[in-house]
Protein backbone atom coordinates (compact mmCIF):
# COMPACT_ATOMS: atom_id res chain seq x y z
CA UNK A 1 0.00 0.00 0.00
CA UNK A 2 3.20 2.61 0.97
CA UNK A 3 4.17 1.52 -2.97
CA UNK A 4 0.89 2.92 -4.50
CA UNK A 5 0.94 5.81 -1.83
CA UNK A 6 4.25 6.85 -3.36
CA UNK A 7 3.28 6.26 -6.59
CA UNK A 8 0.88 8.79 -6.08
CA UNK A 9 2.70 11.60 -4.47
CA UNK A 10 2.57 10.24 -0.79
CA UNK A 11 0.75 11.56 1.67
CA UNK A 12 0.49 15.99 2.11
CA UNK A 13 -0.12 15.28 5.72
CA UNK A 14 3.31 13.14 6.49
CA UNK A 15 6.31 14.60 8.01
CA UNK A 16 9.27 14.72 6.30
CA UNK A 17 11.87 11.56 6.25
CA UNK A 18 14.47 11.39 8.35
CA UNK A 19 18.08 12.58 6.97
CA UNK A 20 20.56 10.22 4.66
CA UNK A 21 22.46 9.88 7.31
CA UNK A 22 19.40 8.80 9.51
CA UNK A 23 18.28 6.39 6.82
CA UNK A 24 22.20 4.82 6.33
CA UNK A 25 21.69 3.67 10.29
CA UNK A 26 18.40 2.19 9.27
CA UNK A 27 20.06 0.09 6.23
CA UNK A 28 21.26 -2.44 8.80
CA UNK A 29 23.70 -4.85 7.74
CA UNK A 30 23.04 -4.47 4.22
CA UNK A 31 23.75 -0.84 4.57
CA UNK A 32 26.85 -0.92 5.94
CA UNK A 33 28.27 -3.91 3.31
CA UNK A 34 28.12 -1.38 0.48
CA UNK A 35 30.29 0.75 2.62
CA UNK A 36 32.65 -1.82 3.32
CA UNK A 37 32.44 -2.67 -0.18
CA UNK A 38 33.07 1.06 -1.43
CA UNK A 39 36.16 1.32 0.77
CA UNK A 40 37.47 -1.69 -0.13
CA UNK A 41 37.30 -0.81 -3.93
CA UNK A 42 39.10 2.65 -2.81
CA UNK A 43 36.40 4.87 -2.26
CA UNK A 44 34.93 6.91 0.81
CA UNK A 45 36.32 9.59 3.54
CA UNK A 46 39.45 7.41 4.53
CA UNK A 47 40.80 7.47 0.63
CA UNK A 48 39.67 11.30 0.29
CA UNK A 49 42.24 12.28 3.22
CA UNK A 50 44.93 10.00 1.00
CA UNK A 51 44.22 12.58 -2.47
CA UNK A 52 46.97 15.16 -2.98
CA UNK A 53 46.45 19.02 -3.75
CA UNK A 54 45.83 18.12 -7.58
CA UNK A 55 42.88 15.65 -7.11
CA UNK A 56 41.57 18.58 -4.09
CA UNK A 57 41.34 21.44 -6.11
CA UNK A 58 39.38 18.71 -8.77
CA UNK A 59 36.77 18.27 -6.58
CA UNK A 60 36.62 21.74 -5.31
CA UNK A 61 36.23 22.87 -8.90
CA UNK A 62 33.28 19.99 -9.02
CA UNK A 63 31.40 21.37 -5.46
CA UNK A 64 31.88 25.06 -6.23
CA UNK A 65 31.29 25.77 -9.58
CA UNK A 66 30.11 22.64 -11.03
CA UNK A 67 27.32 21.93 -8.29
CA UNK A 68 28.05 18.48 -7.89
CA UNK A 69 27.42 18.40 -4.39
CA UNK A 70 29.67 17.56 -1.63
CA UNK A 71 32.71 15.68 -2.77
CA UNK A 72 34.37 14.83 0.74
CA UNK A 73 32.75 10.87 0.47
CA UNK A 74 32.47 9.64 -3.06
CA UNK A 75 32.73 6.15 -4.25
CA UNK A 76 35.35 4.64 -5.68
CA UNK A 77 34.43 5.08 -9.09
CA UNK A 78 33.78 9.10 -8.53
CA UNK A 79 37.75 9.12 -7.23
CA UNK A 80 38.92 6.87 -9.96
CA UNK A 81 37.64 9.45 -12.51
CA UNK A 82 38.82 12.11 -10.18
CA UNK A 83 42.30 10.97 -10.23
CA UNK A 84 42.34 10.68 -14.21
CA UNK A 85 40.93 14.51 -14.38
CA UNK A 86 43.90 15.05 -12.01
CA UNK A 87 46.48 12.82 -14.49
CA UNK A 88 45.38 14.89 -17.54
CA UNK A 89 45.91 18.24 -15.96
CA UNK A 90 49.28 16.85 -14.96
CA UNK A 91 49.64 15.73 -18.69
CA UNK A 92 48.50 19.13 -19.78
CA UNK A 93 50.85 21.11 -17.82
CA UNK A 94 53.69 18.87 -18.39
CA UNK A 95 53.46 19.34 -22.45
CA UNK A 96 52.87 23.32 -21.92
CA UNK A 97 55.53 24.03 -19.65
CA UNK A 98 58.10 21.50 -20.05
CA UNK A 99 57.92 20.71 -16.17
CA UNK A 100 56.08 18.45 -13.72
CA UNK A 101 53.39 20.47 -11.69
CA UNK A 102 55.34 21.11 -8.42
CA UNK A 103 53.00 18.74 -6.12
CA UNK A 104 53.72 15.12 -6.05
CA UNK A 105 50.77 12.91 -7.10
CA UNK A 106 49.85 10.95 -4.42
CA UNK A 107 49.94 6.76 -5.11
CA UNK A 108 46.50 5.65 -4.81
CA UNK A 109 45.57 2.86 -2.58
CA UNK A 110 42.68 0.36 -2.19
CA UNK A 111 41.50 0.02 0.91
């Protein structure tokens, strides 16, 4: 019955459902295996403190102008194409000015 309610445009009268984060606590076990599963593959908040300046100022350009949302916990796949944003702007600087852009690039890890 909550399907067709839904379906329909829910109910005026409801109050408002509870927060992400809120709704992550209610995914149980479930919930938290697609964490575990994200991390492992090399995504989430412990691989963003592992980017370097390069792969920062990517997803600041993707929050702030953009309006991509918060980048500070993106999966593994959002970091992966993060990282070869970051590589071609490395690339690109490389063949313009003959040098390596002073900030090391950071080795990614898994996990």
């Amino acid at each position: 019955m909550d399907f067709v309610k839904n379906l329909a445009g829910g109910d005026k009268n409801e109050e408002p459902k509870a927060s992400s984060s809120e709704q992550k606590q209610e995914g149980g076990f479930l919930g938290g295996l697609g964490d575990k599963f994200n991390s492992a593959a090399g995504g989430g908040k412990e691989s963003e403190k592992n980017e370097d300046y390069v792969d920062k100022g990517v997803d600041f350009v993707q929050e702030k102008f953009l309006g991509q949302g918060r980048q500070d916990n993106e999966s593994a796949f959002e970091q992966a194409k993060d990282e070869q944003i970051s590589d071609y702007i490395r690339k690109q600087y490389k063949s313009t000015t003959g040098s390596d852009i002073p900030i090391k690039d950071k080795e990614t890890k898994l996990g």
